[in-house]
N, C-alpha and C. Protein backbone atom coordinates (compact mmCIF):
# COMPACT_ATOMS: atom_id res chain seq x y z
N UNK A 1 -48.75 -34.65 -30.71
CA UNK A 1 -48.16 -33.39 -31.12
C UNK A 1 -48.31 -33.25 -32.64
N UNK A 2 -49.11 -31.77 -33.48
CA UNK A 2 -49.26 -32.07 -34.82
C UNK A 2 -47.84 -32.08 -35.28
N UNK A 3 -47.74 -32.58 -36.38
CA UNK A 3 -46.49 -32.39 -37.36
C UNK A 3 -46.21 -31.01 -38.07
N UNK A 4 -44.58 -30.91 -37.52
CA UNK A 4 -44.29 -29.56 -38.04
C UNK A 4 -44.27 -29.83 -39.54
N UNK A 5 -44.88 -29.04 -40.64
CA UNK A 5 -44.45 -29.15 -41.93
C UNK A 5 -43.47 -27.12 -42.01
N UNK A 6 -42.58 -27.88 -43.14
CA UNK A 6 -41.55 -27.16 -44.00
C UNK A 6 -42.05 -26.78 -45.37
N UNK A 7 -42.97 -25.31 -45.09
CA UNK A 7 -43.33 -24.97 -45.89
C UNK A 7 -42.14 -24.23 -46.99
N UNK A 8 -41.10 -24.32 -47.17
CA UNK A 8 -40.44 -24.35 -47.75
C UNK A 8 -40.14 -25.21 -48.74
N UNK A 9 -40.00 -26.58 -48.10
CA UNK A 9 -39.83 -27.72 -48.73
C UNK A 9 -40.77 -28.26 -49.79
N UNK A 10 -41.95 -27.58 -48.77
CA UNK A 10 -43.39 -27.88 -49.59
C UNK A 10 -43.72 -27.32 -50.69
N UNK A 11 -43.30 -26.03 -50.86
CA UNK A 11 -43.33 -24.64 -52.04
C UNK A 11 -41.90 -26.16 -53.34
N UNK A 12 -41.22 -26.50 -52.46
CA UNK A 12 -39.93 -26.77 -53.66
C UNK A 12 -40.20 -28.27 -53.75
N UNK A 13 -41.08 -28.90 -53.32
CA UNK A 13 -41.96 -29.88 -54.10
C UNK A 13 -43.10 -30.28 -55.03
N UNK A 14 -43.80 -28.86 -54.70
CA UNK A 14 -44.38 -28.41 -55.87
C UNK A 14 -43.76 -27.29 -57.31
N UNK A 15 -43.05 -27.01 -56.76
CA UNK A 15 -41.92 -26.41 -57.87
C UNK A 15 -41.73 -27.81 -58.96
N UNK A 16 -41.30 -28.51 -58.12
CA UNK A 16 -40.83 -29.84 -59.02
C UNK A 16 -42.05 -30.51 -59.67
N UNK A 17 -43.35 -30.21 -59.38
CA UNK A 17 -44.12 -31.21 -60.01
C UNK A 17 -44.12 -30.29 -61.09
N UNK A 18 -44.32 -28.96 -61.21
CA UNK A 18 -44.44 -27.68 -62.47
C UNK A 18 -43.32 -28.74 -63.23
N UNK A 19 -42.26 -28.24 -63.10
CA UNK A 19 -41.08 -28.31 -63.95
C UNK A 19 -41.40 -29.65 -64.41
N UNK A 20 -41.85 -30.73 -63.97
CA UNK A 20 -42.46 -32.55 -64.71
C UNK A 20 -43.47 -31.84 -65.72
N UNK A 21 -44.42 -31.62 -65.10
CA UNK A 21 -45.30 -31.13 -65.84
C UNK A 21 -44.93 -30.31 -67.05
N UNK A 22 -44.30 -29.43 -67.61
CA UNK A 22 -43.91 -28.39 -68.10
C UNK A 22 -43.12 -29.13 -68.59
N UNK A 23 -41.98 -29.83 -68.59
CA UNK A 23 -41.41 -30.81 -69.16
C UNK A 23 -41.72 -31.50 -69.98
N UNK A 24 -42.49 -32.26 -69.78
CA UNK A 24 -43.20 -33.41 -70.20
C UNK A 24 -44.64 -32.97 -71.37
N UNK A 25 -45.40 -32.00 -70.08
CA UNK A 25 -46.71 -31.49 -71.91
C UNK A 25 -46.80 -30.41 -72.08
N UNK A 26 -45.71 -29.26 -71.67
CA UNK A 26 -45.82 -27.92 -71.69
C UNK A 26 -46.61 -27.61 -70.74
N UNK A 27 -46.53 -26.03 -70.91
CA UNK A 27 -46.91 -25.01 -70.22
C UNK A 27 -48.00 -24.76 -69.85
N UNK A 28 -48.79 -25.11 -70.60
CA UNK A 28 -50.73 -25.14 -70.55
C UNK A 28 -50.72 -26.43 -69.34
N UNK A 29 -49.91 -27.26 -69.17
CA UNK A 29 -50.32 -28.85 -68.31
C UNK A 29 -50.55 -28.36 -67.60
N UNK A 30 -49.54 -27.64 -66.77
CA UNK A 30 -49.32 -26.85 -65.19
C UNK A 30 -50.73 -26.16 -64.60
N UNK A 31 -51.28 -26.57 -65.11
CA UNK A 31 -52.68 -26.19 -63.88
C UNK A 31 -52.40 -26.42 -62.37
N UNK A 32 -53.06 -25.92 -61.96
CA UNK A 32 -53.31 -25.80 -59.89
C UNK A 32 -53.45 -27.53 -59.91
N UNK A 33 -54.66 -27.93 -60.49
CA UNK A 33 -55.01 -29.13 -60.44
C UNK A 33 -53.93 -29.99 -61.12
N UNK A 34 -53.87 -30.19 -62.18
CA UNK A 34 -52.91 -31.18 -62.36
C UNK A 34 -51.28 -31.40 -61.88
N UNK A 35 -50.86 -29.99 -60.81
CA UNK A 35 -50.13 -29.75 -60.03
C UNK A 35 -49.76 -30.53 -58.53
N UNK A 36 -51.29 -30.90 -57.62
CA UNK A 36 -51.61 -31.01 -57.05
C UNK A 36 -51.56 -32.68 -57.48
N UNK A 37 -52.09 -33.36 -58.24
CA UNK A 37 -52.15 -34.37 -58.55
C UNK A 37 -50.61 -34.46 -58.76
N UNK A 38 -49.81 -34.41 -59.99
CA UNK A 38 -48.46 -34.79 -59.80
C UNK A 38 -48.05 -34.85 -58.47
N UNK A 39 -47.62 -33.99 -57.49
CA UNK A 39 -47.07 -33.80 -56.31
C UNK A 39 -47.65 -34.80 -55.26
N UNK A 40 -48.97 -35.37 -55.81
CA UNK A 40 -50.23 -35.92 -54.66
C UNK A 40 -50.86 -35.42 -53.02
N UNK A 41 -50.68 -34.15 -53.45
CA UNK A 41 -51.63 -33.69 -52.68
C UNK A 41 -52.97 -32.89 -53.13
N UNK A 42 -53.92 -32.13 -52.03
CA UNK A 42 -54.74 -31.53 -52.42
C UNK A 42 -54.76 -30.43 -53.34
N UNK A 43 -55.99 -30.20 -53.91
CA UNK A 43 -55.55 -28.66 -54.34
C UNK A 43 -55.64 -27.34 -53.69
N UNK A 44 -56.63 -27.55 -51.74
CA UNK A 44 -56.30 -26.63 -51.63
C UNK A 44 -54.81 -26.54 -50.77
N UNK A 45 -53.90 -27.92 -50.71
CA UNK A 45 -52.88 -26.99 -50.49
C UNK A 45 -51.90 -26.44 -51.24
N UNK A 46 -51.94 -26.77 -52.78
CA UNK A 46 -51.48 -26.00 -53.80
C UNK A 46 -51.91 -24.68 -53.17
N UNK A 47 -52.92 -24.51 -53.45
CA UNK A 47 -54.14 -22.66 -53.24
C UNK A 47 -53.17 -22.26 -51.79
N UNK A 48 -53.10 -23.20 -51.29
CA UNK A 48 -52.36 -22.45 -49.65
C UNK A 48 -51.18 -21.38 -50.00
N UNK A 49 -50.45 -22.50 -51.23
CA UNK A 49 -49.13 -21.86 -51.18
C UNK A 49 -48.80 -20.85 -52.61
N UNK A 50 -50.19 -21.19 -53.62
CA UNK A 50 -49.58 -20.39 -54.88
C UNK A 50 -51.14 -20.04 -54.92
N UNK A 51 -51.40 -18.47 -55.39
CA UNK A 51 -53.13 -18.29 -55.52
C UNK A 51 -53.53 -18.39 -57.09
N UNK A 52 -52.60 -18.35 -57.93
CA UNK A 52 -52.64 -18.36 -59.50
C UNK A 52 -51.45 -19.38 -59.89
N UNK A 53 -51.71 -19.74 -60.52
CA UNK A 53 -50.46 -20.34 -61.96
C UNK A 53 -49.26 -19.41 -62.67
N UNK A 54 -49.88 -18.42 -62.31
CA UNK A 54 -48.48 -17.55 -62.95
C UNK A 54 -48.13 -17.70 -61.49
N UNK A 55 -48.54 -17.21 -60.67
CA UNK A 55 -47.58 -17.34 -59.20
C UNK A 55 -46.60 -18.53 -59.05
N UNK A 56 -47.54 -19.41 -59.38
CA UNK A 56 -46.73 -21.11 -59.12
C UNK A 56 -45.68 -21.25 -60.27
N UNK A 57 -45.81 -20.68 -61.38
CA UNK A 57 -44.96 -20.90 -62.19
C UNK A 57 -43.56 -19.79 -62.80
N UNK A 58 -44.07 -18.82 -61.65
CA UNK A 58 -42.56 -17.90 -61.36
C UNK A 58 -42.01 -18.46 -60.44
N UNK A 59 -42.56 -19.41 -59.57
CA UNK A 59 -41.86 -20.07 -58.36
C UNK A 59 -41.45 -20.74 -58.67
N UNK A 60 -41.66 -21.92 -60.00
CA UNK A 60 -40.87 -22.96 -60.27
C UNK A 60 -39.93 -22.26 -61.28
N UNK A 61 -39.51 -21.48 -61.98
CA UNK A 61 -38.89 -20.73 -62.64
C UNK A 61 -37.70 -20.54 -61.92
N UNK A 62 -37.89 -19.91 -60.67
CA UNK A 62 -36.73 -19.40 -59.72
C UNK A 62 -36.16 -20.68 -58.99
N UNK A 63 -36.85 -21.48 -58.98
CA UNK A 63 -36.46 -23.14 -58.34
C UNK A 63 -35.66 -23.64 -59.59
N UNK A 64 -36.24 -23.60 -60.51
CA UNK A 64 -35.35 -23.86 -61.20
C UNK A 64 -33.82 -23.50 -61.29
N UNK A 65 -33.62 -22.23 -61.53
CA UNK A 65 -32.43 -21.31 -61.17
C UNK A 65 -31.53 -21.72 -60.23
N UNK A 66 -32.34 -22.41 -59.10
CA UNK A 66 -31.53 -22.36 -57.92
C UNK A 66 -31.03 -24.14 -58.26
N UNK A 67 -31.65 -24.97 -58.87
CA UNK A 67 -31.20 -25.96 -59.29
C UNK A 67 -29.92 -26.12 -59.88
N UNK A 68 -29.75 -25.28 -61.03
CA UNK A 68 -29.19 -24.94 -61.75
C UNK A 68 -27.93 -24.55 -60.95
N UNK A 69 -27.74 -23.23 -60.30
CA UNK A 69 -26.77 -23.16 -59.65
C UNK A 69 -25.96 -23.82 -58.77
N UNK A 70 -26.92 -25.08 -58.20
CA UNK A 70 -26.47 -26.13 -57.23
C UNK A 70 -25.80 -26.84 -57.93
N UNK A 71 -25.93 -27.58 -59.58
CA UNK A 71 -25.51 -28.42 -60.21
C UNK A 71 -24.05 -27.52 -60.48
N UNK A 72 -24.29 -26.21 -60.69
CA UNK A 72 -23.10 -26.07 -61.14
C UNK A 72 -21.66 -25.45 -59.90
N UNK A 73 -22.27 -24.94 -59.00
CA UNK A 73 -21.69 -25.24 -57.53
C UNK A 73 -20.81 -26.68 -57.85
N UNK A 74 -22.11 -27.78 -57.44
CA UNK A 74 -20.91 -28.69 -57.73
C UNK A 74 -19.88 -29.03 -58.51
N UNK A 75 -19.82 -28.42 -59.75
CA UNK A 75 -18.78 -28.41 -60.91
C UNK A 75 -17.31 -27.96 -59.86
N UNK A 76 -17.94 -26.38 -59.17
CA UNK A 76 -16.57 -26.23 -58.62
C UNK A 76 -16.03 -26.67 -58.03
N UNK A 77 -16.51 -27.98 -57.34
CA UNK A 77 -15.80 -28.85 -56.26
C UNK A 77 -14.97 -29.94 -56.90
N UNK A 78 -14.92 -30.13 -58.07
CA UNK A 78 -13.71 -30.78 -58.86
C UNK A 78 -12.70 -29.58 -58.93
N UNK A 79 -11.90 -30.35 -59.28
CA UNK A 79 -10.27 -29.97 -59.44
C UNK A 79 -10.74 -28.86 -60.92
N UNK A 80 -10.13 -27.71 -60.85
CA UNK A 80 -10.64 -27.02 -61.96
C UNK A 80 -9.47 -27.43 -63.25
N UNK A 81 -8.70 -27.67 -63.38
CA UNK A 81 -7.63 -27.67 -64.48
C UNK A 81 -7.50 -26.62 -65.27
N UNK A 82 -7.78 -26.05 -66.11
CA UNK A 82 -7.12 -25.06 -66.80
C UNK A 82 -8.60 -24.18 -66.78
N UNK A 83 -8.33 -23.06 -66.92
CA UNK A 83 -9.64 -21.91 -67.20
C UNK A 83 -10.02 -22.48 -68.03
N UNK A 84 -9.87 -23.22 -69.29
CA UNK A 84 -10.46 -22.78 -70.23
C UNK A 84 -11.48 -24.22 -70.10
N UNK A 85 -11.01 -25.39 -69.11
CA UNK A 85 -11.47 -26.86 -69.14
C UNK A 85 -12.64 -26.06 -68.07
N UNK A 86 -12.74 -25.23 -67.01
CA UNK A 86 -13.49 -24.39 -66.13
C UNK A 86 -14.84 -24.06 -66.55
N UNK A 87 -14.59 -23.42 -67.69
CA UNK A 87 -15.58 -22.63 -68.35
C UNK A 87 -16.69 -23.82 -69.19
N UNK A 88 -15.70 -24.92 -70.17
CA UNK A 88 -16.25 -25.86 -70.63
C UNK A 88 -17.10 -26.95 -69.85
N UNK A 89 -16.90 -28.05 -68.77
CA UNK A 89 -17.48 -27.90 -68.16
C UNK A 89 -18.95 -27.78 -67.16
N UNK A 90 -18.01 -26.40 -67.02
CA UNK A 90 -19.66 -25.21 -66.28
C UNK A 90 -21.24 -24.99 -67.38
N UNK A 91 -20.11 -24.89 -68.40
CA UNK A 91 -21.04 -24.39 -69.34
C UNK A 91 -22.07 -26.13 -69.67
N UNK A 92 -21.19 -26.70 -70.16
CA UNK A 92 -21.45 -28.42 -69.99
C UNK A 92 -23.03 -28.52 -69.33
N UNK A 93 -22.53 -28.09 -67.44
CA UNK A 93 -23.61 -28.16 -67.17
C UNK A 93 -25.12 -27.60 -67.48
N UNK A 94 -24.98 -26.29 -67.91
CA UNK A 94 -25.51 -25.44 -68.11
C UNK A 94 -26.47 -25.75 -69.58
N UNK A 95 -25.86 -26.77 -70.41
CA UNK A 95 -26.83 -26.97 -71.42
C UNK A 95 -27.24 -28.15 -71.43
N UNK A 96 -28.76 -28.29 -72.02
CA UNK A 96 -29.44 -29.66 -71.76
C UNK A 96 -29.03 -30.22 -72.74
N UNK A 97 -28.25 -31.08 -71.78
CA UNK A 97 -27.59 -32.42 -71.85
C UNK A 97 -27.83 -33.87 -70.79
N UNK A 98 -28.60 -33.58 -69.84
CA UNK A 98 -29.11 -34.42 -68.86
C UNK A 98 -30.38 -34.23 -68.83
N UNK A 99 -31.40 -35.23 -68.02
CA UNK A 99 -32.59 -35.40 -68.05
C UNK A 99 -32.85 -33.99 -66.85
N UNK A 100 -32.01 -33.59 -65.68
CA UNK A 100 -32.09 -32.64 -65.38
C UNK A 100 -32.10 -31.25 -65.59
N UNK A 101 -31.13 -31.10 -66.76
CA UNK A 101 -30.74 -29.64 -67.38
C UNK A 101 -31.68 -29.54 -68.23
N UNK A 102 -32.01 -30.63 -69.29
CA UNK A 102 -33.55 -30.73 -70.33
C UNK A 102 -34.75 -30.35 -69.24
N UNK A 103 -35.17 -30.73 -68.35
CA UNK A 103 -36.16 -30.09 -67.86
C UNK A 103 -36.17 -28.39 -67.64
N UNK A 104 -35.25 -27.89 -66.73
CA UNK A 104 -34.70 -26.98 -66.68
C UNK A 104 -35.07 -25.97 -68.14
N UNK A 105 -34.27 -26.89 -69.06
CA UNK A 105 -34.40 -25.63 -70.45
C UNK A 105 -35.37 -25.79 -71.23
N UNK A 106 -36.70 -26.72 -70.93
CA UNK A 106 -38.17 -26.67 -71.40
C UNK A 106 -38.63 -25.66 -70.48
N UNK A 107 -38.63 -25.78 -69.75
CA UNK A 107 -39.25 -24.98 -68.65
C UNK A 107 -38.84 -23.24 -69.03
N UNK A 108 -37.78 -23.03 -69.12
CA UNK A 108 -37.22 -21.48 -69.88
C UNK A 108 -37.66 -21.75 -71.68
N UNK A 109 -37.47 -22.81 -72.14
CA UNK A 109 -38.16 -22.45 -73.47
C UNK A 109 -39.47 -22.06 -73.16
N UNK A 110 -40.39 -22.54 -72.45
CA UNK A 110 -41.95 -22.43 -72.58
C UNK A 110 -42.53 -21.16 -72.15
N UNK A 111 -41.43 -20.02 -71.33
CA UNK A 111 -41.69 -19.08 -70.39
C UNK A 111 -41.27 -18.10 -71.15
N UNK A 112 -40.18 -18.24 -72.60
CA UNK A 112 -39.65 -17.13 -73.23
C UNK A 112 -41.05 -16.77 -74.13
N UNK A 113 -42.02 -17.24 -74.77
CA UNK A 113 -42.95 -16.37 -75.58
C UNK A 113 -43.66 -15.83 -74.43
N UNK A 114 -43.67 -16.59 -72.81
CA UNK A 114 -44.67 -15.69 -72.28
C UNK A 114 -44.25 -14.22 -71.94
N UNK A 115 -42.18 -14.45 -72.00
CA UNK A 115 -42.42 -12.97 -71.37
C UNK A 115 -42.32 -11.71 -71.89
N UNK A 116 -42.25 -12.41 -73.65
CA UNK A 116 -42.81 -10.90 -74.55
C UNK A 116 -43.80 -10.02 -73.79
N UNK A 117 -44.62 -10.62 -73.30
CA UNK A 117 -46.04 -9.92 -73.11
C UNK A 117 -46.68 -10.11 -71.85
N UNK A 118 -45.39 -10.76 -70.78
CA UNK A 118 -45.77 -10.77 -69.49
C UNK A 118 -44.83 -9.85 -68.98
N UNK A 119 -45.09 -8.91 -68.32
CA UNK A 119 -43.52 -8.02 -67.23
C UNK A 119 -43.13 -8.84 -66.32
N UNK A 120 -43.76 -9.70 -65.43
CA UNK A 120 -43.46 -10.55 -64.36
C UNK A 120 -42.35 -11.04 -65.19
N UNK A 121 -42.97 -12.37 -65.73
CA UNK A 121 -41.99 -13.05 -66.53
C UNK A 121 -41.16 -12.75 -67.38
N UNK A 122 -40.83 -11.33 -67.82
CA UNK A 122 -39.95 -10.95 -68.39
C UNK A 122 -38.79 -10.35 -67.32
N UNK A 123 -39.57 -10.11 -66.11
CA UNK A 123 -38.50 -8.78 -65.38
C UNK A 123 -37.53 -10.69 -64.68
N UNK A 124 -38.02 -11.85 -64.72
CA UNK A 124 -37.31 -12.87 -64.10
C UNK A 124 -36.49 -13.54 -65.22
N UNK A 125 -37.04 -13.43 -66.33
CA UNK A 125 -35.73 -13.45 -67.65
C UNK A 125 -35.10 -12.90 -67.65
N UNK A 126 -35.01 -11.32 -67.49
CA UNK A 126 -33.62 -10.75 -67.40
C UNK A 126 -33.05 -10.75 -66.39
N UNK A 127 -33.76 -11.08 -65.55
CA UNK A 127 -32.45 -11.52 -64.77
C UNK A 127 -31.78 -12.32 -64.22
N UNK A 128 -32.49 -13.49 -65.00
CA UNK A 128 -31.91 -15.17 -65.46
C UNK A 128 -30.64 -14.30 -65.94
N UNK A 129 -31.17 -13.75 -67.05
CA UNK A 129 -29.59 -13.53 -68.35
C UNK A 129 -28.93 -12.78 -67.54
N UNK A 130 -28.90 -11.49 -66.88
CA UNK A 130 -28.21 -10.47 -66.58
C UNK A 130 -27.15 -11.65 -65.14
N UNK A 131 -27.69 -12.23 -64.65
CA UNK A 131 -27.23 -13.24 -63.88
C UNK A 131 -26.09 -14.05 -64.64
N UNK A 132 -26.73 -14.77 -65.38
CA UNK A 132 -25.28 -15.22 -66.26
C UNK A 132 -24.43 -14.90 -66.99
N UNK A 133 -24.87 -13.56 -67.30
CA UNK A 133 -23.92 -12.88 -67.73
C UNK A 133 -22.78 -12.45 -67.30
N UNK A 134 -23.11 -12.18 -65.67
CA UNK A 134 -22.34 -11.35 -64.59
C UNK A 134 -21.58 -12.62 -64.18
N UNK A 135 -22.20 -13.17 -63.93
CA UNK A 135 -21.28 -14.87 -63.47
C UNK A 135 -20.06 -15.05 -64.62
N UNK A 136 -20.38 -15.08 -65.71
CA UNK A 136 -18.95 -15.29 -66.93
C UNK A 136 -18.37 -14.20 -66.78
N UNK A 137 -18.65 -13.13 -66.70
CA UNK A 137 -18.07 -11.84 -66.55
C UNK A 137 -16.76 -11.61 -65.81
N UNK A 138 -17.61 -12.06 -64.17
CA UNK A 138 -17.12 -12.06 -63.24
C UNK A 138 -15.79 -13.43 -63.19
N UNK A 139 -15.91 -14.09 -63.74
CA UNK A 139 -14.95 -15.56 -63.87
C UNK A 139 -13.77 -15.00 -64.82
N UNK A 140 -14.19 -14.49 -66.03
CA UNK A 140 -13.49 -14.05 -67.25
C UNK A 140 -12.26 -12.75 -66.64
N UNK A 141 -12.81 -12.25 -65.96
CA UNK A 141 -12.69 -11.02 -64.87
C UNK A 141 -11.27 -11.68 -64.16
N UNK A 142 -11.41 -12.57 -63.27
CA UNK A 142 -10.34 -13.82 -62.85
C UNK A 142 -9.17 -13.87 -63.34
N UNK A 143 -9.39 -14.61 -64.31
CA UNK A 143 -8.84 -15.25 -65.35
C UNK A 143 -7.70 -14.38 -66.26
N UNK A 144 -8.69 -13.14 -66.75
CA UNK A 144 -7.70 -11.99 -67.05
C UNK A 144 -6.78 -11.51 -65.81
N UNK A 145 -7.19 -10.86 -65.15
CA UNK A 145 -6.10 -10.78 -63.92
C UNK A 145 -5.22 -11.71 -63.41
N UNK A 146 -5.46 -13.14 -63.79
CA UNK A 146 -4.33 -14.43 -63.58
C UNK A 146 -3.51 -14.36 -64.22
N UNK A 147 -3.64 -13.36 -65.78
CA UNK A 147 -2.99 -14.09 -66.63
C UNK A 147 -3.33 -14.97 -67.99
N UNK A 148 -4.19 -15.40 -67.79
CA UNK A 148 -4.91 -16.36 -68.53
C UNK A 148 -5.82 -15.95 -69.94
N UNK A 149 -5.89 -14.63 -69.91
CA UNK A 149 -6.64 -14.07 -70.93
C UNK A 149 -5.92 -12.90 -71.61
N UNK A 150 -5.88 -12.40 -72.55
CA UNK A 150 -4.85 -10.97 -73.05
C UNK A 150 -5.54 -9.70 -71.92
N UNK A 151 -4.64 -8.73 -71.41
CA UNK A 151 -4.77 -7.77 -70.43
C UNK A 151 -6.05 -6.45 -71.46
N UNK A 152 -5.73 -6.69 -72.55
CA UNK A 152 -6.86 -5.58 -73.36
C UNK A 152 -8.59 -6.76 -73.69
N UNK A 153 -8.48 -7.64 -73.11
CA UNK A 153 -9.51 -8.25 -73.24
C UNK A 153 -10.83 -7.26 -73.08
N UNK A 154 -12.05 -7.15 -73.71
CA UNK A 154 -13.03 -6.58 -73.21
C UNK A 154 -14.46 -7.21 -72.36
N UNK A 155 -14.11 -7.75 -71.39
CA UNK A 155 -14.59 -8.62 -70.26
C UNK A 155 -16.04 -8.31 -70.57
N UNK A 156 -16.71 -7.14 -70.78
CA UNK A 156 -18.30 -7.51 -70.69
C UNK A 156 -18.79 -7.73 -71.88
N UNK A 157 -17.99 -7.69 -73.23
CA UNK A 157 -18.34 -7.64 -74.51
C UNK A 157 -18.14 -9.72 -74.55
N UNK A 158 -17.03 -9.96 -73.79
CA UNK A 158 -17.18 -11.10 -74.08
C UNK A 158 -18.02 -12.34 -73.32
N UNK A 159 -18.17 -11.78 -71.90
CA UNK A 159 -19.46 -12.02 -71.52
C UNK A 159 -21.03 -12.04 -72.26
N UNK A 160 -21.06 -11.15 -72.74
CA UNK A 160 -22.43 -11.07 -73.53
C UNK A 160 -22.35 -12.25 -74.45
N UNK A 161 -20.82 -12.13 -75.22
CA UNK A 161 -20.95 -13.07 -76.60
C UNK A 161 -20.83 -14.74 -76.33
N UNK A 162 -19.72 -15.07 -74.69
CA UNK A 162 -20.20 -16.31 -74.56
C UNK A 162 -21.26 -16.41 -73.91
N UNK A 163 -22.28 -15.37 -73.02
CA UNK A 163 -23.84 -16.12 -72.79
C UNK A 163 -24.64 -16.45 -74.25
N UNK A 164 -24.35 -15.39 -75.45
CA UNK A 164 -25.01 -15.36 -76.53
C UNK A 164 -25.01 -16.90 -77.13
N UNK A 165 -23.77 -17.73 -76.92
CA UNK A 165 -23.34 -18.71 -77.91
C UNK A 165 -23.73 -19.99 -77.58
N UNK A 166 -24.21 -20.14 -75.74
CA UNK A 166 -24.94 -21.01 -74.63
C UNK A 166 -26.03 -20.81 -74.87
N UNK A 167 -26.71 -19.30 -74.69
CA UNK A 167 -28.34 -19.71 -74.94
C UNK A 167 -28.21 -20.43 -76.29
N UNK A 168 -27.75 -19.79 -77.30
CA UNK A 168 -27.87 -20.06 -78.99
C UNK A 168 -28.20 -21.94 -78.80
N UNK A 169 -27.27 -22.64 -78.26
CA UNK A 169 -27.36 -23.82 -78.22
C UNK A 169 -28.47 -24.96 -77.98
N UNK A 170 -29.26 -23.97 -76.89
CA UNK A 170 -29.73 -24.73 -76.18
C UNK A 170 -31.15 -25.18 -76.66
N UNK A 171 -31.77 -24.26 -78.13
CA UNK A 171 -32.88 -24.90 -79.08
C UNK A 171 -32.72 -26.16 -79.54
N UNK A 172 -31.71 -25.70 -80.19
CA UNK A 172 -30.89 -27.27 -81.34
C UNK A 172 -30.61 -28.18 -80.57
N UNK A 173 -30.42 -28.17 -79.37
CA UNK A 173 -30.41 -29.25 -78.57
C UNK A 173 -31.54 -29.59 -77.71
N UNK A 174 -32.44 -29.02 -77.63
CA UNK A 174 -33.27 -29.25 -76.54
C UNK A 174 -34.41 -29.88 -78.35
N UNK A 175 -34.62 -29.67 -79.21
CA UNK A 175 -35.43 -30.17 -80.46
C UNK A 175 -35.11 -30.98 -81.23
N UNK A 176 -33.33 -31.30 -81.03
CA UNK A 176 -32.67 -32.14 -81.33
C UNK A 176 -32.13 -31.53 -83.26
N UNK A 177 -32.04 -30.51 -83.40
CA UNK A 177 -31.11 -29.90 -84.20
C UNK A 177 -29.92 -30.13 -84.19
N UNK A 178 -29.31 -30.26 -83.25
CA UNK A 178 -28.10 -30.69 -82.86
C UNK A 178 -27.68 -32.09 -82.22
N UNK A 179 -26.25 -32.57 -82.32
CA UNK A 179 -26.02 -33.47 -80.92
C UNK A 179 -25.14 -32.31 -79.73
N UNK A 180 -25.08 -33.94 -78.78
CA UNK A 180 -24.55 -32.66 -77.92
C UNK A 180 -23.11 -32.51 -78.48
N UNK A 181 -21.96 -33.36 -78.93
CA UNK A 181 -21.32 -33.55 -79.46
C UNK A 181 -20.74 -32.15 -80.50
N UNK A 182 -22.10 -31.95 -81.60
CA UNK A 182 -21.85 -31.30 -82.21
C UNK A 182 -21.65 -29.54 -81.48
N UNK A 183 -22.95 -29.71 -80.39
CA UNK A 183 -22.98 -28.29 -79.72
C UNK A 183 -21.34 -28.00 -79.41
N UNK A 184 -20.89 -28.99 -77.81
CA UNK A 184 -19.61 -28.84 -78.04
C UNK A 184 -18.43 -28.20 -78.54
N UNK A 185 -18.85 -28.62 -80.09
CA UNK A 185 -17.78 -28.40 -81.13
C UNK A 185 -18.12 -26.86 -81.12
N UNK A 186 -19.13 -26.21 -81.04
CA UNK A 186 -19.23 -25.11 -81.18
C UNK A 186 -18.95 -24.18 -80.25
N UNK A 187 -18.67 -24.96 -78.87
CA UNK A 187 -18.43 -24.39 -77.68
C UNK A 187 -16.94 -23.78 -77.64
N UNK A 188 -16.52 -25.73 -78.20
CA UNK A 188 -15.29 -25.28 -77.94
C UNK A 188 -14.59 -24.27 -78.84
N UNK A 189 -15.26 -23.97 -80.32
CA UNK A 189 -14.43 -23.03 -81.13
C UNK A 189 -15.08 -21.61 -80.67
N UNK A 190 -15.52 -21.20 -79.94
CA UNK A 190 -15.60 -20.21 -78.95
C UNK A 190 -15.17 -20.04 -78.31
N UNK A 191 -14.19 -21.03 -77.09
CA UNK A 191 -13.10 -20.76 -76.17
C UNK A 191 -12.05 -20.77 -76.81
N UNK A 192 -12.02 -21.69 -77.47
CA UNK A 192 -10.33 -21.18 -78.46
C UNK A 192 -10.10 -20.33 -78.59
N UNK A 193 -11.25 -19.43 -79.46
CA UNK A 193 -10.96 -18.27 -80.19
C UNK A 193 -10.57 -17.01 -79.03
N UNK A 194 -11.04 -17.24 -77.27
CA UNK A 194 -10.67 -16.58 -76.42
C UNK A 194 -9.61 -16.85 -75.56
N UNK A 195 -9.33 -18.11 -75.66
CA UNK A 195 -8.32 -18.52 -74.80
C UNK A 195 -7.29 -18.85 -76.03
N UNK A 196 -7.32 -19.07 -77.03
CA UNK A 196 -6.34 -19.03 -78.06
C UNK A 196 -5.62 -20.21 -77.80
């Protein structure tokens, strides 16, 4: 009987060799071929499943994303303690600070000059951001209605300004401008200043 394959699985194993690749020597590495080799298979079953490199590498883009959200899924399955330990955290996860989240935010560093001048890759940046935006939004949103935030708060102004203060981070840390330590410090005098 042939073997069923999970072409699903298969698309999000080659996702993962991009994101090594792309990681490790940038954006130019990610060829079909040297794709195929990381992952160790052929190249035409790369070609099966991606017909270009921009294809394969909006796919690992969105794999990424979904990584991302899994790691931070799991955040919510701890005990949350206070909104403001919630947000810290989430956000925690959210900046490269692990060998996982550093891949992750090479992979979005290397894709932001492309999507000046790509629409693909720009129309999946915004809505990376417009995504996290709505996610703090939507939490901050919570939080004010708990109680937890002043009732004149302006929920999407401050959404914008804590996604603004997370991406901001994530150069100086991903080039080593920063520690994470120091990022932190900057995190946290951003929730103070909202959670007071």
């Amino acid at each position: 009987m042939p073997k069923q394959v999970d072409h699903e699985e298969r698309r999000r194993h080659l996702a993962g060799a991009v994101l090594h690749l792309i990681g490790a020597r940038g954006l130019e590495a990610a060829t079909l071929r040297a794709v195929a080799a990381e992952a160790g298979v052929s190249m035409g079953a790369v070609q099966h499943y991606f017909k270009t490199k921009d294809e394969m590498v909006l796919f690992a883009m969105e794999h990424n994303q979904h990584l991302l959200a899994a790691r931070v899924r799991k955040r919510f399955a701890e005990p949350p303690g206070s909104a403001r330990e919630w947000f810290r955290r989430v956000i925690q996860e959210m900046l490269p600070t692990s060998e996982e989240s550093r891949a992750g935010a090479r992979l979005y560093a290397a894709l932001q000059a492309r999507a000046v001048v790509d629409p693909a890759m720009a129309s999946l940046a915004v809505h990376a951001i417009e995504g996290a935006t709505a996610f703090y939004r939507a939490r901050l949103e919570d939080v004010r209605q708990e109680g937890g935030l002043p009732a004149d708060l302006d929920v999407d102004r401050e959404a914008r300004s804590l996604y603004s203060t997370v991406s901001g981070l994530v150069a100086p840390l991903l080039f080593g401008a920063c520690t994470e330590e120091e990022a932190m410090e900057v995190l946290d005098a951003h929730l103070d200043r909202m959670f007071g």
